[in-house]
Every structure is written in structure tokens, then in C-alpha cells.
Protein backbone atom coordinates (compact mmCIF):
# COMPACT_ATOMS: atom_id res chain seq x y z
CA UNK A 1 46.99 -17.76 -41.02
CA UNK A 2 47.25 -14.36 -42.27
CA UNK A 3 50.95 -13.47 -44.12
CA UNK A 4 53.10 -11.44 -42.25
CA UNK A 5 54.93 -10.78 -44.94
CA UNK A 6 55.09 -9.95 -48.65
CA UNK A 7 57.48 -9.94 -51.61
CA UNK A 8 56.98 -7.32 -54.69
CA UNK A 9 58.75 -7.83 -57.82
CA UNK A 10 59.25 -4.55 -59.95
CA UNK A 11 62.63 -5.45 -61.65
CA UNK A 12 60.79 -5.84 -65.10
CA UNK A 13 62.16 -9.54 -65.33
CA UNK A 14 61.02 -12.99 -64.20
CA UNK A 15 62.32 -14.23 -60.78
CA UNK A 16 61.77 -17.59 -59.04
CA UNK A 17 60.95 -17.53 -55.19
CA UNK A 18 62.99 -20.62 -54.24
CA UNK A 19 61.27 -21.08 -51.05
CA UNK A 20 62.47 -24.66 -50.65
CA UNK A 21 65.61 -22.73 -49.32
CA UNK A 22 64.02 -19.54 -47.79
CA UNK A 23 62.59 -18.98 -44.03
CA UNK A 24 58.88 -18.00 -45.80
CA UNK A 25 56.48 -20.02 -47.38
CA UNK A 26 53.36 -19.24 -49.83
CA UNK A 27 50.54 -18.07 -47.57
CA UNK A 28 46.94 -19.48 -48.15
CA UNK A 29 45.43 -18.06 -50.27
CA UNK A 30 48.30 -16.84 -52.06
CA UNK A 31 49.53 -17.84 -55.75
CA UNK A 32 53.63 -18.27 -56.92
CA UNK A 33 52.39 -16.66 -60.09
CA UNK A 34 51.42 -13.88 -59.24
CA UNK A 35 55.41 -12.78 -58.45
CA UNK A 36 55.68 -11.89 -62.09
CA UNK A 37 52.61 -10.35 -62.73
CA UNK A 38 53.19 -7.28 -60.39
CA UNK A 39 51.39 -8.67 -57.24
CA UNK A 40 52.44 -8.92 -53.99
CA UNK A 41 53.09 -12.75 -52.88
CA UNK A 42 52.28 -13.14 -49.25
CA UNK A 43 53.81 -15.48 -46.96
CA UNK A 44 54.39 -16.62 -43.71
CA UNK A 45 57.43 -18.12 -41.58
CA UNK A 46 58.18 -22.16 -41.97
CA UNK A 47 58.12 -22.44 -38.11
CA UNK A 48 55.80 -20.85 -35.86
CA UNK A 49 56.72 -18.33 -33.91
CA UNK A 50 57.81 -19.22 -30.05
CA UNK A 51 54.98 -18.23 -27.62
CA UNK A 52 56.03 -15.50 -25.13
CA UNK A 53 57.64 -17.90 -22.53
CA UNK A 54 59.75 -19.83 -24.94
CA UNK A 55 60.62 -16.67 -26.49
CA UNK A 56 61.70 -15.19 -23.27
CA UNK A 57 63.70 -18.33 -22.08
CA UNK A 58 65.50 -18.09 -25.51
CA UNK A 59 66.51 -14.74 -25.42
CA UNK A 60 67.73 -15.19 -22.15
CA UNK A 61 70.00 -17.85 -23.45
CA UNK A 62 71.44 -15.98 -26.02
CA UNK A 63 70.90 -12.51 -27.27
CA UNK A 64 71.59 -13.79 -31.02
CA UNK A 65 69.11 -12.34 -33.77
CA UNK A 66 67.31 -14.66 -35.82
CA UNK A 67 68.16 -14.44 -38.96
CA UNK A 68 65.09 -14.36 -41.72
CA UNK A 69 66.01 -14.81 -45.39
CA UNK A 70 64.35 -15.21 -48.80
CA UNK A 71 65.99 -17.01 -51.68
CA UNK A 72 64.89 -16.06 -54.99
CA UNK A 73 66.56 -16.89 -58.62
CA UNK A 74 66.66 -13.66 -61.18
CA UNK A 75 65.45 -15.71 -64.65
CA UNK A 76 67.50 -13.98 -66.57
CA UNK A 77 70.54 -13.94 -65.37
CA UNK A 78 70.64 -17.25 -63.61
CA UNK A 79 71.47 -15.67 -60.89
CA UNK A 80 70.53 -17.29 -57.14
CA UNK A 81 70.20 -14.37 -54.44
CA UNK A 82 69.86 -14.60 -50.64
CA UNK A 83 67.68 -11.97 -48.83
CA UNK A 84 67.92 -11.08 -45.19
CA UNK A 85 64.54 -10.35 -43.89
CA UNK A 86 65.39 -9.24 -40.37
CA UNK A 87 64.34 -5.12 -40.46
CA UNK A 88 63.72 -2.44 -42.42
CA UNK A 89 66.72 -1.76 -44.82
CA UNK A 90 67.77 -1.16 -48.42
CA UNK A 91 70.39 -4.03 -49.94
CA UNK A 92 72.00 -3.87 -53.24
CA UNK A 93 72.72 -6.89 -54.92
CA UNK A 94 74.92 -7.76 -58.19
CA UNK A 95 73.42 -9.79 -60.33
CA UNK A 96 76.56 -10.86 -62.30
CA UNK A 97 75.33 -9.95 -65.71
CA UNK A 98 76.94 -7.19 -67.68
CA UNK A 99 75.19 -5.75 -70.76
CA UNK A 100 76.77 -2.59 -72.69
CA UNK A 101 79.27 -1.85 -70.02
CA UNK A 102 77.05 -1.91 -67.10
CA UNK A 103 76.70 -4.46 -64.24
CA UNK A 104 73.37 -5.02 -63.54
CA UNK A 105 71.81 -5.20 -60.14
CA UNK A 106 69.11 -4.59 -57.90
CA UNK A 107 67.53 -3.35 -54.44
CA UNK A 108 66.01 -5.31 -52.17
CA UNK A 109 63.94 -2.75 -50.26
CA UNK A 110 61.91 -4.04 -46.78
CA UNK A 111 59.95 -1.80 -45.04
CA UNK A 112 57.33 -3.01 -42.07
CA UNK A 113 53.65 -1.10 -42.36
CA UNK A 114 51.18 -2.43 -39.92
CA UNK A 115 52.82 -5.09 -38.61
CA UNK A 116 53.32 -6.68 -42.05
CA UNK A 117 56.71 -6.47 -43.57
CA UNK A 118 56.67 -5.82 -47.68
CA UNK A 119 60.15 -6.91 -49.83
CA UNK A 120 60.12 -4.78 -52.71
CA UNK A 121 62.77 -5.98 -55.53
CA UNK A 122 63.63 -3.06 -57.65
CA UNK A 123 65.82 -1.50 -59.52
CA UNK A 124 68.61 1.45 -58.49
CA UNK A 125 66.44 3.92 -59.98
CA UNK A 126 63.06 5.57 -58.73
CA UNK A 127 61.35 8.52 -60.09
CA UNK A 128 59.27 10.60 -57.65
CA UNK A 129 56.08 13.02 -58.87
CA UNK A 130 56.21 16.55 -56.74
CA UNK A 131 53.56 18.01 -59.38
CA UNK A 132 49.71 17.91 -59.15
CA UNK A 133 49.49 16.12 -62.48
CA UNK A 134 50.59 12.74 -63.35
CA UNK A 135 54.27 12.95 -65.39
CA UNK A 136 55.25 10.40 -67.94
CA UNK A 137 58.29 8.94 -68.06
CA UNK A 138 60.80 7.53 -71.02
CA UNK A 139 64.22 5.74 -71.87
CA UNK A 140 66.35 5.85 -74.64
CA UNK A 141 66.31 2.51 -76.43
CA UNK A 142 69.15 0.86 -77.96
CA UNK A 143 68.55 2.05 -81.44
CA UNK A 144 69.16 5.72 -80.41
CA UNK A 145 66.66 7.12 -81.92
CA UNK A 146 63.58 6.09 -80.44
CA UNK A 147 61.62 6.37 -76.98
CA UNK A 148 59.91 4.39 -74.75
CA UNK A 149 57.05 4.72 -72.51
CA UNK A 150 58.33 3.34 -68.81
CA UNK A 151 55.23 4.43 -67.30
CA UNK A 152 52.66 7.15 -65.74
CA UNK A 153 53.90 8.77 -61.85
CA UNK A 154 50.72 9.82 -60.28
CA UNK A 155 50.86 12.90 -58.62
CA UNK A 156 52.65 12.64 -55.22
CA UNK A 157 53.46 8.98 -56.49
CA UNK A 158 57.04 6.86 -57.01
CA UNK A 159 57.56 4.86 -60.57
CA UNK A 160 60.51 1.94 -60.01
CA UNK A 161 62.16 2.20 -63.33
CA UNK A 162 62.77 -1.99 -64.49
CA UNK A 163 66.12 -2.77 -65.31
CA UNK A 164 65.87 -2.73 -69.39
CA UNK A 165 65.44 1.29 -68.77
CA UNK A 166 68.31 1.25 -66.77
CA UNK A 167 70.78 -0.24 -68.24
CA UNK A 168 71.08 1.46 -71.40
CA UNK A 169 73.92 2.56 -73.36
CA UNK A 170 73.43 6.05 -72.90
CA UNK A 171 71.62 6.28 -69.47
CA UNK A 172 69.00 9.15 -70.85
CA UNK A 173 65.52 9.51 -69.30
CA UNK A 174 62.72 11.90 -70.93
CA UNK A 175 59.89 13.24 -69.11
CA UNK A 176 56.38 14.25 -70.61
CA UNK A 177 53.18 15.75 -69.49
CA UNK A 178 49.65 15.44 -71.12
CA UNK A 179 49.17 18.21 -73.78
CA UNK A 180 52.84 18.81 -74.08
CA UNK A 181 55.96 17.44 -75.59
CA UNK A 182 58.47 15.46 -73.93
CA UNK A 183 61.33 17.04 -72.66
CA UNK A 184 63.57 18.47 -75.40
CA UNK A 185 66.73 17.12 -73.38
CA UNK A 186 67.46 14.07 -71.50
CA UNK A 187 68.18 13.67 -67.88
CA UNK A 188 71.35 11.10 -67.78
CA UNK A 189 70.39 9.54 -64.87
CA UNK A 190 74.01 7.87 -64.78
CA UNK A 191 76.21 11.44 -64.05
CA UNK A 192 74.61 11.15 -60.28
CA UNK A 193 77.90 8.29 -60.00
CA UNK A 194 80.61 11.33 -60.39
CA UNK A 195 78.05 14.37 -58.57
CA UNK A 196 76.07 12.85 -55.81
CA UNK A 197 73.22 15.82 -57.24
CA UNK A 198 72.39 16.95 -60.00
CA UNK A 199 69.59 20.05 -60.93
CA UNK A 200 68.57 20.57 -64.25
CA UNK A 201 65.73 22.68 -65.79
CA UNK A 202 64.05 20.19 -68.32
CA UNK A 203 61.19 22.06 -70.94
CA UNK A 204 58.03 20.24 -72.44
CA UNK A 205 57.60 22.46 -75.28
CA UNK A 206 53.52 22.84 -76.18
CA UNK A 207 51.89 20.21 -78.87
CA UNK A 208 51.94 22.40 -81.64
CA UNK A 209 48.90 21.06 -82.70
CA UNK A 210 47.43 22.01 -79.44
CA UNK A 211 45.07 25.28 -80.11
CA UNK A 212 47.22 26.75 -76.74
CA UNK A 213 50.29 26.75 -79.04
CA UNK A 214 50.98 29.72 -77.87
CA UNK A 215 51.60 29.07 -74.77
CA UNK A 216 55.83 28.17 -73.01
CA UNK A 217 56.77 25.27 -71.87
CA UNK A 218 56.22 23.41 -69.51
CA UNK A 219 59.10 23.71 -66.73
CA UNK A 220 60.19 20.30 -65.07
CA UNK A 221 63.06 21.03 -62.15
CA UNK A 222 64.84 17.30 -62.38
CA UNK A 223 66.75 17.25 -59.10
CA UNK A 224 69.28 13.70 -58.27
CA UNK A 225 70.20 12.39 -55.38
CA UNK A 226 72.79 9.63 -54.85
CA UNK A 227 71.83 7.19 -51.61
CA UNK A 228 73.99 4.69 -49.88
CA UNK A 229 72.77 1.23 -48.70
CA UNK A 230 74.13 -1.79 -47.72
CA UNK A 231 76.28 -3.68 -49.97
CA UNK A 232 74.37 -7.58 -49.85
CA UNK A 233 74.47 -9.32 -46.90
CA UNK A 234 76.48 -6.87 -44.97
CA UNK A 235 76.57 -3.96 -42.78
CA UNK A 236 79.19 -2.64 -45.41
CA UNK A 237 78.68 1.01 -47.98
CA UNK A 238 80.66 0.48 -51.33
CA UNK A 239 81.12 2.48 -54.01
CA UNK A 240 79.02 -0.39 -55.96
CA UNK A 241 75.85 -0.38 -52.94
CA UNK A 242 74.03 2.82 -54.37
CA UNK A 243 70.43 3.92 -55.76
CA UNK A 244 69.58 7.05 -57.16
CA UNK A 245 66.33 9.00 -56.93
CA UNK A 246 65.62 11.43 -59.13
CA UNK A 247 62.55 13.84 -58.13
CA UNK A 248 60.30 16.16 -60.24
CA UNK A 249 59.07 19.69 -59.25
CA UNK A 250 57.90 22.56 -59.96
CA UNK A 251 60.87 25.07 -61.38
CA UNK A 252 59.10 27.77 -58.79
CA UNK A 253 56.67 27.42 -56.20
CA UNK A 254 54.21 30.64 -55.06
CA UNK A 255 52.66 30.15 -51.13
CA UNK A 256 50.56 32.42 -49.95
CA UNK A 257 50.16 32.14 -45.99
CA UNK A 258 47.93 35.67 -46.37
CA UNK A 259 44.24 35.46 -45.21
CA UNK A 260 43.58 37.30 -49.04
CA UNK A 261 42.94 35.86 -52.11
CA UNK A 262 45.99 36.19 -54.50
CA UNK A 263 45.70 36.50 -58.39
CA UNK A 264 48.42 35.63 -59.83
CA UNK A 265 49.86 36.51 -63.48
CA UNK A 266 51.78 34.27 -65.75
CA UNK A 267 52.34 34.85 -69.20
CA UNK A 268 49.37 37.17 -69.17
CA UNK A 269 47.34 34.81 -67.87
CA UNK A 270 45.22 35.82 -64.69
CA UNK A 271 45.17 32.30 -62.64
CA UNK A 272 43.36 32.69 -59.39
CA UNK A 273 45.50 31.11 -56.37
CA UNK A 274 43.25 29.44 -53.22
């Protein structure tokens, strides 16, 4: 039987599917491990499905939704969560651990592609990629002093930050591009709680060892949003249900909707635009 749906875990941390309590079960084929190894876990429902007569005689019985839902455990935390699996939605959930003044949770995120509906567990925070060229992105550690690699956004890609990078004490992201520096200033991802968005003009400054040392920076316009979802099992917005995406882009963009070839200047630099 082929899974009709799938669970994702990109929280960073070890989680338990508890499916002795869930609606889902492991399809064949599939492997429990594989949940904390950054694979998708497929699965299908404990009960088959009505057929189309049952399922008409029951809905004219009652109009009631079935209610789908996937327990899972958060290792760390010890912290049991039940997830409704009934449509496409964002959830927050707390995870009742706090950790230099910040409450840790995450987002369950479902979306349905094909017919197959994919539970992504992630954190608050996604980065999005608006440049041709893959962007790098860091945290500020606990020591204060020292950066570290999150991960690579492909080019029109999305990076789920885990929840070490976070939840840190001062809430500072760094960006970096291949034969530049990382940004010279942070982007404080945590500000978006007070302004729902944020712009700010970040600047790679050239390797200096690079023999192009001459030429600027490279420009990174960091634009925050604030978005609402549900607050756990509810139909409920709180001031605690919100994730925050932050997205890359070019500081300016040139189009040119002319049936002419354009040459473009920068910096003295003839760059030929198709």
C-alpha cells in the first residue's frame, strides 16, 4: 500500500513518532529511523478507508470531520505533542522548555502535493534565497564570539533554521556568499516580535585575499515578515502562535522588457544583460 502520507523532521533534535497513539502507521517499506536522519517517514492510516457507499451512508449520518492526528515525543524536552492531520495548515506548538529566556517551540506545517499529504516539523524560522547563487547562512553561538554554519539556501530554495540557531541569547543571524565575507552586521531575527517587518541592507565585504579586492560588497536586502498560525489544536491566533520568514534579495533589481540588448555598468564594469 503506497503512504499517503509523510512526516519530515527539521527541528535539529531527536523526536519519537509514538504511533501506538497516532491515526498513521509506518508504511512498507518505510524505516522509524530514518525520522532523525532528515528523511521523510511515510505512512498510512490504521483503518482503511470506507469505500464510496459506506462513506456516503456515513456522511449522511453525520456531517462530523474525522479527525487525523500524529503523536510524536520531542527527545529533548520530554515533551509528548498531538498533531491534527486533517488539511493543510500551519500549528505552533510549545514545547515547555525554556533556555536563556526563550520558550522553545515549533511548527507543524502540512501541506497536500499530489494527493500525498507531507508533515513538516520545523522551527519558527525559515530563510528564503531570492538570488541566483546559493547564500550561506549563520548563528551567533553562545560564546559570543563565534559563528556557525546553519547551512547552504540554494537559489530560489527555503533553509528551516533547527532550534539550537534559534534560540540563542542574542537572536543574530549572518549571511555569506562564496568569494565574500559574511555580513558585517547581524540580522536579529527576534525584533520581527515588536515590528511585524523589518528591511535592512546587510554588506558581504570582498575576501581580501580575493585578487577582485577591489571590488564593493556584496548587497543582501534582508526583508522580515511576521505570520500568524494557529495556536495547537485550535482554530485560535495568539500572540505566542507565530513564525517568521525572513527573505533575501537583491538590494536593486534591473528588467528590461525592451526587444534590445542592454549593457549595463556597475562599478565600471560593462556586464552584458540577456
Amino acid at each position: 500500500m503506497s503512504s499517503i502520507a509523510k512526516v519530515l523532521n527539521e527541528i535539529g533534535e531527536d523526536i519519537t513518532l509514538l504511533l501506538e497513539d497516532s491515526s498513521f502507521k509506518i508504511a512498507e517499506g518505510g524505516s522509524l529511523e530514518d525520522i532523525n536522519r532528515s528523511a521523510a517517514v511515510p505512512l498510512v492510516l490504521k483503518s482503511t478507508p470506507p469505500t464510496a457507499i459506506q462513506l456516503g451512508k456515513e456522511l449522511n449520518r453525520n456531517a462530523q470531520e474525522i479527525n487525523y492526528f500524529l503523536q510524536i515525543q520531542v527527545n529533548k524536552t520530554n515533551c509528548q505533542l498531538s498533531l491534527p492531520v486533517i488539511r493543510a495548515d500551519k500549528r505552533f506548538f510549545m514545547l515547555n522548555y525554556v533556555k536563556d529566556n526563550n520558550n522553545w517551540g515549533l511548527i507543524s506545517d502540512v501541506k497536500v502535493d499530489e494527493g500525498v499529504t507531507l508533515v513538516t516539523l520545523r522551527s519558527i524560522l525559515q530563510v528564503y534565497n531570492h538570488f541566483s547563487v546559493p547564500v550561506e547562512v549563520y548563528y551567533m553561538t553562545v560564546r559570543g564570539n563565534e559563528l556557525e554554519l546553519v547551512g547552504s539556501v540554494e537559489p530560489n530554495g527555503t533553509l528551516n533554521l533547527p532550534l539550537k540557531a534559534v534560540y540563542t541569547p542574542t537572536s543574530e543571524l549572518f549571511f555569506g556568499i562564496s568569494g565574500y565575507s559574511v555580513t558585517t552586521s547581524p540580522y536579529i531575527w527576534k525584533n520581527l516580535q515588536t515590528n511585524m517587518n523589518i528591511v535592512k541592507i546587510l554588506q558581504c565585504p570582498v575576501v581580501q585575499t580575493s585578487v577582485d579586492s577591489d571590488k564593493s560588497p556584496f548587497l543582501i536586502k534582508a526583508i522580515g515578515e511576521m505570520e500568524q498560525v494557529y495556536y495547537e489544536n485550535t482554530t485560535r491566533h495568539t500572540m505566542a502562535s507565530t513564525c517568521y520568514n525572513i527573505h533575501l534579495r537583491p538590494a536593486a533589481i534591473f528588467k528590461n522588457f525592451l526587444p534590445l540588448t542592454i549593457i549595463v555598468c556597475v562599478d565600471e564594469l560593462a556586464e552584458e544583460i540577456e
